[in-house]
N, C-alpha and C. Protein backbone atom coordinates (compact mmCIF):
# COMPACT_ATOMS: atom_id res chain seq x y z
N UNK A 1 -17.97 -43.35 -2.66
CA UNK A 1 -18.25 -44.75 -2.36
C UNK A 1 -18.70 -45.44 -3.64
N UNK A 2 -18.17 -46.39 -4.00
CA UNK A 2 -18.70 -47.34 -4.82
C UNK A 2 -19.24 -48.32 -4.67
N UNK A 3 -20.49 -48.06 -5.49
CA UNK A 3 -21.44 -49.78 -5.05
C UNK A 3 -20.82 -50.66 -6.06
N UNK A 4 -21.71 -52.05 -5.50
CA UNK A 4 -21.14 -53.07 -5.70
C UNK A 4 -22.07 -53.41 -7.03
N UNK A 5 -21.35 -54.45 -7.95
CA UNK A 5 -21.90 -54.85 -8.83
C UNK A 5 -23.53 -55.68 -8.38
N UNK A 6 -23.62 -56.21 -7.29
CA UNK A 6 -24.42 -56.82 -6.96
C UNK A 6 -25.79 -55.49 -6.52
N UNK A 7 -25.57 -54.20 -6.12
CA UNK A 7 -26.40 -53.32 -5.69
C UNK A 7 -27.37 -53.03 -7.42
N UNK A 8 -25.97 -52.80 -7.94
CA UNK A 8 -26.87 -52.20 -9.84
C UNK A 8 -27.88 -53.06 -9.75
N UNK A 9 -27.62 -54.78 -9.94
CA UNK A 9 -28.36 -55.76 -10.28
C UNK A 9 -29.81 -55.72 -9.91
N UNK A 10 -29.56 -55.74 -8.52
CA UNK A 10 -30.95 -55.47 -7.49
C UNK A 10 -32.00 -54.81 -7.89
N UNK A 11 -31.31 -52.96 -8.12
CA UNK A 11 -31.86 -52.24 -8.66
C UNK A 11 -32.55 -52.01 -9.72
N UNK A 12 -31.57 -52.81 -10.97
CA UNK A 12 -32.43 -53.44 -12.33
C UNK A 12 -33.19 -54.11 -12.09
N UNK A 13 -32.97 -54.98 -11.31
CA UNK A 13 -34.20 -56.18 -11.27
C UNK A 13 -35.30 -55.40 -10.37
N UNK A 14 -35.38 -54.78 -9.35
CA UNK A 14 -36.62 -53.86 -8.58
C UNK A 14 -37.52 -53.24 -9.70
N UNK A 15 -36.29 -52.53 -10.63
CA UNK A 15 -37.44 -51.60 -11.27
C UNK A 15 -38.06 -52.29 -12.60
N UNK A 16 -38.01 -53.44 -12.46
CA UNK A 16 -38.35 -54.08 -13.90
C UNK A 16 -39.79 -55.09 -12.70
N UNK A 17 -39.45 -55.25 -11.89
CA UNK A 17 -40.42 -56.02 -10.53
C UNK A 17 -40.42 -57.51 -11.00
N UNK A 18 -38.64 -57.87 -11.29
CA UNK A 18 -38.22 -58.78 -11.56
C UNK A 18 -38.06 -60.00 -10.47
N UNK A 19 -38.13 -60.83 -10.67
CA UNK A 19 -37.15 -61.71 -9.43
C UNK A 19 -36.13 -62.65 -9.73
N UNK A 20 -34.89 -62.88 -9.18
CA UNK A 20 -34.33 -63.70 -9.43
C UNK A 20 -34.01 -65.15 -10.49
N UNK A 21 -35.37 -65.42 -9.96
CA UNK A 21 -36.17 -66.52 -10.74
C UNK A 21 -36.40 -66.33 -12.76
N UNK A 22 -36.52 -65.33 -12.30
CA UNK A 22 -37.09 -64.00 -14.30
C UNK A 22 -36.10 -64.19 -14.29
N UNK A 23 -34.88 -63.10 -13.88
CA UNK A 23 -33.81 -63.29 -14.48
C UNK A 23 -32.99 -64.27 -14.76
N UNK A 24 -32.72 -65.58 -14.10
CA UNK A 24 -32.38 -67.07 -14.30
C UNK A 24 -32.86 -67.59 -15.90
N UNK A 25 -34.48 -67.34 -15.85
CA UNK A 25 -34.96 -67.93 -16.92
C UNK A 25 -34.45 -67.22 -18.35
N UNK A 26 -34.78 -66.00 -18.19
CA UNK A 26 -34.64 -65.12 -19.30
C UNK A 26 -32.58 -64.73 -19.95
N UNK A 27 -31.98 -65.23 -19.00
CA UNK A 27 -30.71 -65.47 -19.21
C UNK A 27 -30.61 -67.25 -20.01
N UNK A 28 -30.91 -67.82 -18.90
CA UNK A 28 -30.82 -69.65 -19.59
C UNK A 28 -30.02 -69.80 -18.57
N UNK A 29 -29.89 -69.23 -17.48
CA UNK A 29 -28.67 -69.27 -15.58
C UNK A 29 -29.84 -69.97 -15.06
N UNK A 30 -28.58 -70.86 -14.38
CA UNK A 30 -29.25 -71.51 -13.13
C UNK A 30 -29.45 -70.78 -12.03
N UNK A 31 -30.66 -70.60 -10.93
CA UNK A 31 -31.24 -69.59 -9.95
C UNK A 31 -30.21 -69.75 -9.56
N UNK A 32 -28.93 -70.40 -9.00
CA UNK A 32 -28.20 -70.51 -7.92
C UNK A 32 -27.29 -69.39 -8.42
N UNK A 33 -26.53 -69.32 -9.79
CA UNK A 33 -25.83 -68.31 -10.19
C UNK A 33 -26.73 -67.16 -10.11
N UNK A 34 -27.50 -66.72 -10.21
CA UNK A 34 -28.05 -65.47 -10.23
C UNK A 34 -27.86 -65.06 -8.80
N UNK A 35 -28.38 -66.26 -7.57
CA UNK A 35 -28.74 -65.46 -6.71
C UNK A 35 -26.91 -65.16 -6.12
N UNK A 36 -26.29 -66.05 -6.21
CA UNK A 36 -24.34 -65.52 -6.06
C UNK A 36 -24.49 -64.43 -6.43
N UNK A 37 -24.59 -63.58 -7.53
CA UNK A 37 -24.51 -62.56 -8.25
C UNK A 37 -25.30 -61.63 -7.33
N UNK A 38 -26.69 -61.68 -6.85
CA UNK A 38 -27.33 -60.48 -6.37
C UNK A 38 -26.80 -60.44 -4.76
N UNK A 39 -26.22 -61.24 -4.03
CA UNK A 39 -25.51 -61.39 -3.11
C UNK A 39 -23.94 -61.26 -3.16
N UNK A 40 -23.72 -60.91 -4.17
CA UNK A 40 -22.25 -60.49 -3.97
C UNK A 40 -21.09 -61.75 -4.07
N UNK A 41 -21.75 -62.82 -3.50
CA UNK A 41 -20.35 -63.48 -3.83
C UNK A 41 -20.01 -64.01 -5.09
N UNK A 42 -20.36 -63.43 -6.13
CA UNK A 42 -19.71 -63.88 -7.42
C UNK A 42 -20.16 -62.74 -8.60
N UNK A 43 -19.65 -62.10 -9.55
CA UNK A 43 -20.16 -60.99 -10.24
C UNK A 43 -19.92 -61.86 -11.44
N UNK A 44 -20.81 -61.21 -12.28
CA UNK A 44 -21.34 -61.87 -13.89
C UNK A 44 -19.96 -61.65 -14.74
N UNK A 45 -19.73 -62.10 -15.30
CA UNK A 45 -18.41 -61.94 -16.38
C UNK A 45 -18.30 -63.01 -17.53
N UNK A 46 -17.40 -62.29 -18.47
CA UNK A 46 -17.81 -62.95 -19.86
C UNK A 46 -19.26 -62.97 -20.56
N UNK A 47 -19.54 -63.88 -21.24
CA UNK A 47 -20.38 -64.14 -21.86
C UNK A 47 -22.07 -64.05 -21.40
N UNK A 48 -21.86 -64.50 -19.81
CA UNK A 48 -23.22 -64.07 -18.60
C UNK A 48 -23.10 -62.37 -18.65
N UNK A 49 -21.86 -61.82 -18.76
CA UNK A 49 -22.28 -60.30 -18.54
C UNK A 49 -22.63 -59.99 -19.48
N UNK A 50 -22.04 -60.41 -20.97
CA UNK A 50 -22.67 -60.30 -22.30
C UNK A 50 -24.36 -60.10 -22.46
N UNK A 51 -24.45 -61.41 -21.97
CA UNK A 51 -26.28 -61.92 -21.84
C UNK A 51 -26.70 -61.10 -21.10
N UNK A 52 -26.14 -60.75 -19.51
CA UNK A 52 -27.24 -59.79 -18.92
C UNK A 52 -27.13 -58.43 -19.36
N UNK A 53 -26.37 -57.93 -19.77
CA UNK A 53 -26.50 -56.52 -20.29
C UNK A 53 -27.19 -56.65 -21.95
N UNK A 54 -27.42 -57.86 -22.30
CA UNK A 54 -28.52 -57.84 -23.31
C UNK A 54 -29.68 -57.51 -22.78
N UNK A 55 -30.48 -58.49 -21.57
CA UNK A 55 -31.42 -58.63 -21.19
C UNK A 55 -31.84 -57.43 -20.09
N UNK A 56 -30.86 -56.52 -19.94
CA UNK A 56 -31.41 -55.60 -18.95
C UNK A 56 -30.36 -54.58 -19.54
N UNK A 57 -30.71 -53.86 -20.81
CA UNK A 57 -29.79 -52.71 -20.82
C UNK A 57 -29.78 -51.61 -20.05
N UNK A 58 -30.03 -51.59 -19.38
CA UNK A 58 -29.63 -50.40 -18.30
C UNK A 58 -28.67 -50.53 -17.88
N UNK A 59 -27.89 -51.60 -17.42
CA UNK A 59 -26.44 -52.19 -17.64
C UNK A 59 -25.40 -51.68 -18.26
N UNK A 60 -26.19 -51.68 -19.66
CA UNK A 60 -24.92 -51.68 -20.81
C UNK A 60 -23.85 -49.87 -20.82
N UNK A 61 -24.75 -49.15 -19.88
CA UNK A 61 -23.44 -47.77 -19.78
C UNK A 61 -22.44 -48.32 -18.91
N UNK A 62 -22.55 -49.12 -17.68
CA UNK A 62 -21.79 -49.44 -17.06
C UNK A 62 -21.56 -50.82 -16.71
N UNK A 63 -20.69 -50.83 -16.33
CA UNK A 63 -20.38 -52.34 -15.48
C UNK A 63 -21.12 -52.18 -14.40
N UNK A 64 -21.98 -53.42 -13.98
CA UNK A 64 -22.87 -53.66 -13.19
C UNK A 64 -22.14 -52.99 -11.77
N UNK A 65 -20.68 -52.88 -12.05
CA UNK A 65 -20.34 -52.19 -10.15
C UNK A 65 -20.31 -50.97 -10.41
N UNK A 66 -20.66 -50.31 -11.79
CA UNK A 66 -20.59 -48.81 -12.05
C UNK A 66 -19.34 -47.99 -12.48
N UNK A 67 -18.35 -49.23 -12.90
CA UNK A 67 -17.19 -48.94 -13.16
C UNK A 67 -17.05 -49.20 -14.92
N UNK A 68 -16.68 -48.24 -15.72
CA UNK A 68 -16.93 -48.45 -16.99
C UNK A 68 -16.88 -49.77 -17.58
N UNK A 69 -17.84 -50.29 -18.80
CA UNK A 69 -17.33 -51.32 -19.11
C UNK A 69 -16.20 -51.69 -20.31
N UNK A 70 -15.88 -52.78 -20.12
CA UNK A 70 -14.54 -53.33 -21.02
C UNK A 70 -15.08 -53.23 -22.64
N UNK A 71 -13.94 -52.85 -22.79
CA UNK A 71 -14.24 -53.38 -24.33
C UNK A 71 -14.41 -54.46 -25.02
N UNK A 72 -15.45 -54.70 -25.91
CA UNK A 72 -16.04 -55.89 -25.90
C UNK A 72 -15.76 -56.60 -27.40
N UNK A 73 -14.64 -55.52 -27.98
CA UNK A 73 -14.68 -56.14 -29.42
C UNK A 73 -14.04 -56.87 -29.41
């Protein structure tokens, strides 16, 4: 079974005892995109996935759905 990009997120954000709100700010995202993202209907890409796998490397082995990530050069 594969989780969803939106499950990783959660999980980063739990163990950091983040909220939505943190992560919005600390990206420069509006809460509304974040919370799409931790709900599934929209996954981070481009330049937002750039930023959040800055801001939460725990990310950066995988793509937030756990599926390797792209190459970024």
């Amino acid at each position: 079974m594969t989780l969803s990009p939106a499950y990783h997120l959660r999980r980063a954000l739990e163990a950091r005892g983040w909220t939505a709100a943190r992560l919005a700010r600390e990206l420069g995202a509006g809460p509304s995109t974040v919370r799409a993202w931790l709900t599934g209907r929209h996954a981070p890409r481009g330049a937002a996935l750039t930023a959040l796998r800055r801001v939460l490397p725990e990310l950066s082995e995988t793509a937030p759905g756990g599926a390797p990530k792209e190459d970024e050069t």
